[in-house]
Protein backbone atom coordinates (compact mmCIF):
# COMPACT_ATOMS: atom_id res chain seq x y z
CA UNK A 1 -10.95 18.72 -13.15
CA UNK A 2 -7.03 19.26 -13.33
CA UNK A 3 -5.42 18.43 -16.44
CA UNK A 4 -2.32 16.16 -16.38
CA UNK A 5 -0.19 15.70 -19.63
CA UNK A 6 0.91 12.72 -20.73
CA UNK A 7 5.12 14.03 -19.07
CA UNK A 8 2.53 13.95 -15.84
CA UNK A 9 2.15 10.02 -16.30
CA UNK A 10 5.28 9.38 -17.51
CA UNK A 11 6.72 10.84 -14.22
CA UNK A 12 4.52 9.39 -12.29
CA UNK A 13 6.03 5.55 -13.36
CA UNK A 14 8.95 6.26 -13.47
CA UNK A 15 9.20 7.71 -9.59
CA UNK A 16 6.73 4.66 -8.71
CA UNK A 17 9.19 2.09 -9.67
CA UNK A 18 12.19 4.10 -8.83
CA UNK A 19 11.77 6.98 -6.65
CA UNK A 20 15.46 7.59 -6.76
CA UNK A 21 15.94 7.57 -10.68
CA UNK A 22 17.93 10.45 -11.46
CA UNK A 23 16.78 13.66 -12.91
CA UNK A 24 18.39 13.33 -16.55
CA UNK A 25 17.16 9.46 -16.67
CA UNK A 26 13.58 10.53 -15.94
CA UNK A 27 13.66 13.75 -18.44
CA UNK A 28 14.93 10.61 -20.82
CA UNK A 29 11.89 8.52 -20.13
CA UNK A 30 9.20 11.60 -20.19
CA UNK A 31 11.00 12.28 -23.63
CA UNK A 32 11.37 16.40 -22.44
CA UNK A 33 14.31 18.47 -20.92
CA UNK A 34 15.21 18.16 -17.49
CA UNK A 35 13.80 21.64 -17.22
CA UNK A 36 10.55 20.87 -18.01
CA UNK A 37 10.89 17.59 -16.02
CA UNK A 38 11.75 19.68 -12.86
CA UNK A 39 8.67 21.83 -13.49
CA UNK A 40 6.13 19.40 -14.06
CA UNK A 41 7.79 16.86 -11.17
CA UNK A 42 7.51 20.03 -8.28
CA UNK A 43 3.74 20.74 -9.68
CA UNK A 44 2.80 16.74 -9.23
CA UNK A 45 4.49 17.02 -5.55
CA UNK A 46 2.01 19.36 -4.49
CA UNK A 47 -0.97 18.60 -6.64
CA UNK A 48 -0.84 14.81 -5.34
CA UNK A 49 1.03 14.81 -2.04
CA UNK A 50 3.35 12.83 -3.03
CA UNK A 51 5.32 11.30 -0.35
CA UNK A 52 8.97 9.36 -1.21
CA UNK A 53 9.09 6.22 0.36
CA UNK A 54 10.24 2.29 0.57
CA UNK A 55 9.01 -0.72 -0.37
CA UNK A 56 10.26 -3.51 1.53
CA UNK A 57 10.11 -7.48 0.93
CA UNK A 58 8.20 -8.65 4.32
CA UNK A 59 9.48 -12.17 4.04
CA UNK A 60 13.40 -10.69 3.76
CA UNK A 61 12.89 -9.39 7.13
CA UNK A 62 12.01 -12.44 9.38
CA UNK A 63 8.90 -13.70 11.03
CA UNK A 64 6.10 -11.26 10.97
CA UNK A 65 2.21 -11.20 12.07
CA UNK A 66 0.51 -8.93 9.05
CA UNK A 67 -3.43 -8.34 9.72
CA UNK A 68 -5.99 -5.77 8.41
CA UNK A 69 -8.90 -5.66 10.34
CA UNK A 70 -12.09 -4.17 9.48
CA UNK A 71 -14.62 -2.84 12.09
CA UNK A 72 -18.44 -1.76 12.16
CA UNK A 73 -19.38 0.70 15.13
CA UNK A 74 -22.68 0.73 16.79
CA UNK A 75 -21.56 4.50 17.40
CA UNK A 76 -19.17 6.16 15.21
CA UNK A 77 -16.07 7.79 17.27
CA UNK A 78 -14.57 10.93 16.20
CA UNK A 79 -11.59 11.17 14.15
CA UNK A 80 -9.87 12.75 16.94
CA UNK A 81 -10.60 9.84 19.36
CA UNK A 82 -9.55 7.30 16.91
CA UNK A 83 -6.28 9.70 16.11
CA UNK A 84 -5.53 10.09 20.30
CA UNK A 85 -5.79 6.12 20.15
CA UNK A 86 -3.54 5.22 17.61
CA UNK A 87 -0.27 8.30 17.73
CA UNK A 88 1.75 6.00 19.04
CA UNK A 89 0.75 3.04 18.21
CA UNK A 90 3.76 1.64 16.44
CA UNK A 91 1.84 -1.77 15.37
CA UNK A 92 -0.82 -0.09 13.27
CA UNK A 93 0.93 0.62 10.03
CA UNK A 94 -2.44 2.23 7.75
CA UNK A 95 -6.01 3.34 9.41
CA UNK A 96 -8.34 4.53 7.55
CA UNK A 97 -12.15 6.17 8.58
CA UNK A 98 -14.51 4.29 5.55
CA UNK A 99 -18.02 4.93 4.96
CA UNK A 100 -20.07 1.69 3.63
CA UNK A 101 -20.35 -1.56 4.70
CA UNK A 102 -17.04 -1.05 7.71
CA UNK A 103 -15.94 2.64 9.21
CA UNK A 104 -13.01 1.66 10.24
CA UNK A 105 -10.11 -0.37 8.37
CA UNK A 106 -6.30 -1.40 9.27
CA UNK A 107 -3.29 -2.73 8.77
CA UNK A 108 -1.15 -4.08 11.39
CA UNK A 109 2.15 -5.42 11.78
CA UNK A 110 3.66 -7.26 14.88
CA UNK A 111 7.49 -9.50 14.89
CA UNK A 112 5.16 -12.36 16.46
CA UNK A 113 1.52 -13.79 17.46
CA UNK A 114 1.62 -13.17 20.95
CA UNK A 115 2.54 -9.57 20.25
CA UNK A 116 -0.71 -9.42 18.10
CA UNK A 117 -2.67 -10.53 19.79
CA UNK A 118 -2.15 -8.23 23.02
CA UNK A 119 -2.01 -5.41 20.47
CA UNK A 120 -5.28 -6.21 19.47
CA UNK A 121 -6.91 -6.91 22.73
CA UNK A 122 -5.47 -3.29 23.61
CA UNK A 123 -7.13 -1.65 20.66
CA UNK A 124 -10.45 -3.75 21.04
CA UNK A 125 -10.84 -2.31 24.53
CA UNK A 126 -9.86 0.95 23.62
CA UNK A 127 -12.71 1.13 21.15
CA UNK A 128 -15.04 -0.68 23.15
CA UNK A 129 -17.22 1.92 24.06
CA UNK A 130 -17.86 2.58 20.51
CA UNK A 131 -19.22 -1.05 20.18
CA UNK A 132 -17.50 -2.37 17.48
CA UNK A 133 -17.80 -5.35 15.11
CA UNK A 134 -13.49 -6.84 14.69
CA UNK A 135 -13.11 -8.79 11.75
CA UNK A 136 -9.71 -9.45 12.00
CA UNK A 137 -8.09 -11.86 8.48
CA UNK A 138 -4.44 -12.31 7.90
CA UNK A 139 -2.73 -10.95 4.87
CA UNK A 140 0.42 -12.73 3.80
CA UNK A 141 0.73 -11.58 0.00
CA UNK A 142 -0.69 -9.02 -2.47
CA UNK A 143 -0.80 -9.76 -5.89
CA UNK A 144 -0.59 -6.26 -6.63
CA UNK A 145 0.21 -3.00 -4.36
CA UNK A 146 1.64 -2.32 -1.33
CA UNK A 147 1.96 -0.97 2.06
CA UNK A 148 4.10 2.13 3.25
CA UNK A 149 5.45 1.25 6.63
CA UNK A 150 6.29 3.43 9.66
CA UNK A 151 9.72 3.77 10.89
CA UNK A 152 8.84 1.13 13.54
CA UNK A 153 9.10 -1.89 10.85
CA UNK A 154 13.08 -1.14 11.19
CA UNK A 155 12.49 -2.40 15.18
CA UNK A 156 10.35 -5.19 14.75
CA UNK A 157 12.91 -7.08 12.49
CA UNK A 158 14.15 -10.83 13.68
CA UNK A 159 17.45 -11.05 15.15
CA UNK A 160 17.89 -13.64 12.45
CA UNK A 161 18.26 -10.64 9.95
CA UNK A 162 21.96 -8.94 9.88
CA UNK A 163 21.62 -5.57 10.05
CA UNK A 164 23.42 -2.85 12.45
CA UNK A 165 22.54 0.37 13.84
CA UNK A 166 23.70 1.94 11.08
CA UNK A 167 21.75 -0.03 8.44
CA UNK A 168 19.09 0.55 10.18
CA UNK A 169 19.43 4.33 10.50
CA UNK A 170 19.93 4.72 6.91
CA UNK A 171 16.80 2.25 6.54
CA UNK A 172 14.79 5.21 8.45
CA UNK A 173 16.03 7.64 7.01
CA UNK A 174 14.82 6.14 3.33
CA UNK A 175 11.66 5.20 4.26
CA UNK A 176 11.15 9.04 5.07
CA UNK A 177 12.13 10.14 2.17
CA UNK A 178 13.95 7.56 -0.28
CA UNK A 179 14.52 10.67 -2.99
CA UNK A 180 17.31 11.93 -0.42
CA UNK A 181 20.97 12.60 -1.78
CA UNK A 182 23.97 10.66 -0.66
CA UNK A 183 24.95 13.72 0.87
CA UNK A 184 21.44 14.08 2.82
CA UNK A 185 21.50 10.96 4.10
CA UNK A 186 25.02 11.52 4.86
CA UNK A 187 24.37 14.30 7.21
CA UNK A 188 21.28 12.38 8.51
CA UNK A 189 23.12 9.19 9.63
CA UNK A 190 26.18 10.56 10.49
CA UNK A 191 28.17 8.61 7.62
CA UNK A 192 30.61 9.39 5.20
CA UNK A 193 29.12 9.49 1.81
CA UNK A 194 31.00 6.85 0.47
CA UNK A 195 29.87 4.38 3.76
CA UNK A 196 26.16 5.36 2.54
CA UNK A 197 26.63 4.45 -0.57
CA UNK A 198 28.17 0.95 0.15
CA UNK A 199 25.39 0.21 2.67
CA UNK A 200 22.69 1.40 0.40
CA UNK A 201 24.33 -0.99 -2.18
CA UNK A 202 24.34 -3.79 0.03
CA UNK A 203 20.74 -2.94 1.66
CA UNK A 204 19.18 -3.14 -2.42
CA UNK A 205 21.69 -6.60 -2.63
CA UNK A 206 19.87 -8.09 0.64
CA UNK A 207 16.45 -7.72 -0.97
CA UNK A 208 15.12 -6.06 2.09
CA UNK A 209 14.32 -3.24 -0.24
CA UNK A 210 12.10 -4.16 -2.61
CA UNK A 211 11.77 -0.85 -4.70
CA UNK A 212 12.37 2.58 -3.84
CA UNK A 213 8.86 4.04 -4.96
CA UNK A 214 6.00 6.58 -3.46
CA UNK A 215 2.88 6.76 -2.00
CA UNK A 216 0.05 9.97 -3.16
CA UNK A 217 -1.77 11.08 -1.03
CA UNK A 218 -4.06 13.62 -2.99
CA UNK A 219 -5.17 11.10 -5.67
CA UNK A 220 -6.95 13.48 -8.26
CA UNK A 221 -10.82 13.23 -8.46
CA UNK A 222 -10.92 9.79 -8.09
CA UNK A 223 -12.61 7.79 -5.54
CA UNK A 224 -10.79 5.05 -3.33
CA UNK A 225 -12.83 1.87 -2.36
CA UNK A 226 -11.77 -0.85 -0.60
CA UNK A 227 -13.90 -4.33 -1.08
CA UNK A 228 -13.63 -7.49 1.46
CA UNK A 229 -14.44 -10.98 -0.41
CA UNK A 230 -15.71 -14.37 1.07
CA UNK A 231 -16.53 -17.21 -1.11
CA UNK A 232 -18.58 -20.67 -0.61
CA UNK A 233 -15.60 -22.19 -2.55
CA UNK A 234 -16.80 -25.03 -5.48
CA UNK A 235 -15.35 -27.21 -7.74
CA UNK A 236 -13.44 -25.11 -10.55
CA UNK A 237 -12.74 -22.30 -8.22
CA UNK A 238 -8.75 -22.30 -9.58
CA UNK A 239 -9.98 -21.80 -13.29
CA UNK A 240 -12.35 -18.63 -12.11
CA UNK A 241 -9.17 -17.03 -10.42
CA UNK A 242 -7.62 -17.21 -13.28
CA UNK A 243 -10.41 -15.76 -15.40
CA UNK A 244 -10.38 -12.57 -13.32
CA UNK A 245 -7.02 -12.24 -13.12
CA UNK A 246 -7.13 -11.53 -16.91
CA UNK A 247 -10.09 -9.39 -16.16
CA UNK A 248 -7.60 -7.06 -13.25
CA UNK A 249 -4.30 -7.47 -15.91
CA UNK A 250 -6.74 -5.54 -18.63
CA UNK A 251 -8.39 -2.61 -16.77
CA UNK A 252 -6.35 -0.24 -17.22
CA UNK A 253 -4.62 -1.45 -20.66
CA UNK A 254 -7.09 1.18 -22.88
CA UNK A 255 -6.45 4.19 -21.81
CA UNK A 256 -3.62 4.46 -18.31
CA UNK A 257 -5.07 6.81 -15.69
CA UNK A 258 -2.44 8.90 -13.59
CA UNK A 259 -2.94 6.09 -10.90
CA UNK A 260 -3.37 3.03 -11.25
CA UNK A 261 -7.22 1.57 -10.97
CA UNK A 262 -6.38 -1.15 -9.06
CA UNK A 263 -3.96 -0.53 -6.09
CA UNK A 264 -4.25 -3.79 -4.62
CA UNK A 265 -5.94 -7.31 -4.83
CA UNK A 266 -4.63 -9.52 -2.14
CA UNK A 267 -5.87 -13.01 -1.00
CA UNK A 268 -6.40 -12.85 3.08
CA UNK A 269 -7.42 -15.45 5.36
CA UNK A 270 -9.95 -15.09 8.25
CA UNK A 271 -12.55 -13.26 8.29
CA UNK A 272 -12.69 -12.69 4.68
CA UNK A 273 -10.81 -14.01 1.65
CA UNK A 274 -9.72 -11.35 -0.71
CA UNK A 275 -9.02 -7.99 -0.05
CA UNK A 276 -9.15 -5.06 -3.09
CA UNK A 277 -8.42 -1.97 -3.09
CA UNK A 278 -9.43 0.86 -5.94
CA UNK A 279 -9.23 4.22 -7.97
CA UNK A 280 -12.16 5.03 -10.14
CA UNK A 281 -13.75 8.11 -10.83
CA UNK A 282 -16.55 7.26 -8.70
CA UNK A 283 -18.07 4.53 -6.64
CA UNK A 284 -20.36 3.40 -10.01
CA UNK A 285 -17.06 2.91 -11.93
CA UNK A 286 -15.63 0.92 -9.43
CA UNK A 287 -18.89 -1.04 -9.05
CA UNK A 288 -19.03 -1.74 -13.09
CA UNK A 289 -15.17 -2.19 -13.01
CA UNK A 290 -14.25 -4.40 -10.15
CA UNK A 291 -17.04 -5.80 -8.32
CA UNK A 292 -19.86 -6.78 -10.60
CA UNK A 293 -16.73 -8.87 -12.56
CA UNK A 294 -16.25 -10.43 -9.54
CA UNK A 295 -20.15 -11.45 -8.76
CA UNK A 296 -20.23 -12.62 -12.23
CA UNK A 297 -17.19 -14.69 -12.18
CA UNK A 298 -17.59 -16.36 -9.00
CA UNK A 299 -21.46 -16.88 -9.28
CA UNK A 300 -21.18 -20.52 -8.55
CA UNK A 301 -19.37 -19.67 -5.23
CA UNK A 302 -22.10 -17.37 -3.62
CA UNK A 303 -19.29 -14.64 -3.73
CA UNK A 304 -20.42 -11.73 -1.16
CA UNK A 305 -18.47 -8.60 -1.20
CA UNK A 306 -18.79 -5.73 1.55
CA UNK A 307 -17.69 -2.53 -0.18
CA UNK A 308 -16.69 0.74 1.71
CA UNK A 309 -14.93 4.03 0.35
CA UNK A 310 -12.03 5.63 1.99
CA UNK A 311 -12.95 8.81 4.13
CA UNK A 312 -9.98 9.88 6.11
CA UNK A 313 -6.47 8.92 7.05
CA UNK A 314 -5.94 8.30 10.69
CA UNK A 315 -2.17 7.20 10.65
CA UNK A 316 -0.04 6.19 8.23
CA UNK A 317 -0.03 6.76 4.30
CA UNK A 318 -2.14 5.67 1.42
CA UNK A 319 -0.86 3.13 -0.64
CA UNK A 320 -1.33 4.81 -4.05
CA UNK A 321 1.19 4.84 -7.19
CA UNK A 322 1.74 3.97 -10.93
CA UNK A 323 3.05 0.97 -11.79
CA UNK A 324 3.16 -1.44 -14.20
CA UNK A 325 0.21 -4.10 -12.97
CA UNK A 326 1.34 -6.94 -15.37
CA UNK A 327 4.88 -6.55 -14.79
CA UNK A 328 4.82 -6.40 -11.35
CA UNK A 329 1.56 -9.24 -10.59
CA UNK A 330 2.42 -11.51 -8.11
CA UNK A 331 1.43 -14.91 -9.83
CA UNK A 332 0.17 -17.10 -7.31
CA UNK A 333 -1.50 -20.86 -8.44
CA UNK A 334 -4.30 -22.31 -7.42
CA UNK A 335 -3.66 -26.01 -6.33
């Protein structure tokens, strides 16, 4: 197993919540020089794959239709059918091959319902010689984590948000890569540095950009699971979210991995009720961790949980990072 120093983790938050912190400001919070800083940052990049990238606030840029759908083949397709399918598929933001309880699980993104729904007509035929089950649930919020978007987001904004071209180019341009200079993103856009700056200024103003963060795609070691919920909701239900929200807010407090253990909890609605998605050394720890809490929690609500670990990417990136769970949990009450 590969060592990483505590400078390793340090880095690692400090890129998560600001991928564009400077070099001087991280050697600051790593407490080294910037030398070692630069040595230790270039190792992580090609250890973990790390990938510089955008998070964006959803409800900043208009009306959108935000599913993940999770499918069950009578006969698996290969990764290179599934890959021919969705290249251009501008919709389908994250795809991922799981083995478990689904084999095939996405997130899609569409400016409005009708839109959707053709989209997912079109992939349901596409697949249909394969046989699948479609479990399609909506996701509005996550409590935790997020979702690295392909350039097409920048497209499928409502007219109701005020952005030009050149907004927009520089929004692309970020989301490829948000640890660019002013100068790269100069050359990319075809702006003066000082018209990059004010619009990037005005862009983090707007709130469309949420945080300026990173996505790993070589987690370490560690396996990725993601778990579907649905409940027979009883009386008391609010009081047992709130009991293992204490239970997600302390995981990691003993000892902080590189990445986070839990990358994202989200309530859905649909198919299935909660979504999860996790980082533990193996599928046991993420059993004892995350899902027997769960079963023993919400007992009283005959709580079933379909459990599948991450195989392959098809499109898009995975969502992992290091961030600060408590500071950054989405409260949301039960009423």
């Amino acid at each position: 197993m590969e060592f990483f120093s505590g400078i390793d983790k340090e880095i690692l938050r400090g890129i998560s919540e600001d991928s564009r912190v400077s070099v001087t400001q991280l050697a600051k919070q790593a407490h080294c020089s910037r030398v070692t800083l630069m040595k230790h940052l270039h190792e992580l990049e090609q250890k973990l794959g790390i990938v510089y990238t955008l998070e964006v606030d959803d409800a900043m840029l208009g009306s959108m239709e935000r599913h993940i759908i999770a499918m069950k083949f009578a006969v698996k397709p290969e990764a290179k059918v599934l890959e021919e399918i969705f290249k251009d598929d501008s919709q389908a933001q994250v795809v991922l091959t799981t083995s478990g309880d689904f084999d095939l699980f996405i997130y899609a993104r569409t400016g409005n319902p009708v839109r959707y729904i053709v989209w997912e007509s079109h992939i349901a035929t596409e697949l249909a010689e394969f046989k699948p089950l479609i479990r399609p649930s909506e996701f509005i919020v996550a409590h935790t984590g997020f979702w690295p978007l392909n350039d097409g987001f920048v497209s499928e904004m409502s007219s109701s948000v005020k952005l030009d071209d050149k907004d927009k180019r520089l929004l692309v341009q970020l989301n490829r890569n948000s640890r660019r200079s002013i100068q790269e993103l100069s050359e990319l856009t075809g702006m003066k540095g000082s018209t990059v700056r004010y619009r990037l200024t005005r862009l983090m103003k707007s709130k469309i950009i949420k945080r300026f963060t990173i996505a790993v795609q070589r987690p370490p070691h560690q396996c990725a699971m993601v778990h579907l919920v649905n409940y027979r909701f009883s009386k008391g239900f609010g009081e047992r979210m709130l009991e293992i929200r204490k239970v997600y807010l302390g995981i990691d407090d003993k000892e902080p991995p590189l990445l986070n253990t839990l990358q994202m909890i989200s309530p859905i609605s649909g198919s299935h009720r909660s979504l999860g998605i996790t980082l533990t050394a193996s599928e046991e720890d993420a059993i004892k961790e995350i899902i027997e809490p769960n079963k023993r929690i919400y007992k009283k609500d005959s709580i079933e949980i379909e459990l599948a670990k991450i195989t392959g990417v098809v499109k898009g990136l995975l969502p992992f990072r290091n961030i600060d769970v408590k500071k950054n949990y989405l409260r949301i009450e039960w009423r």
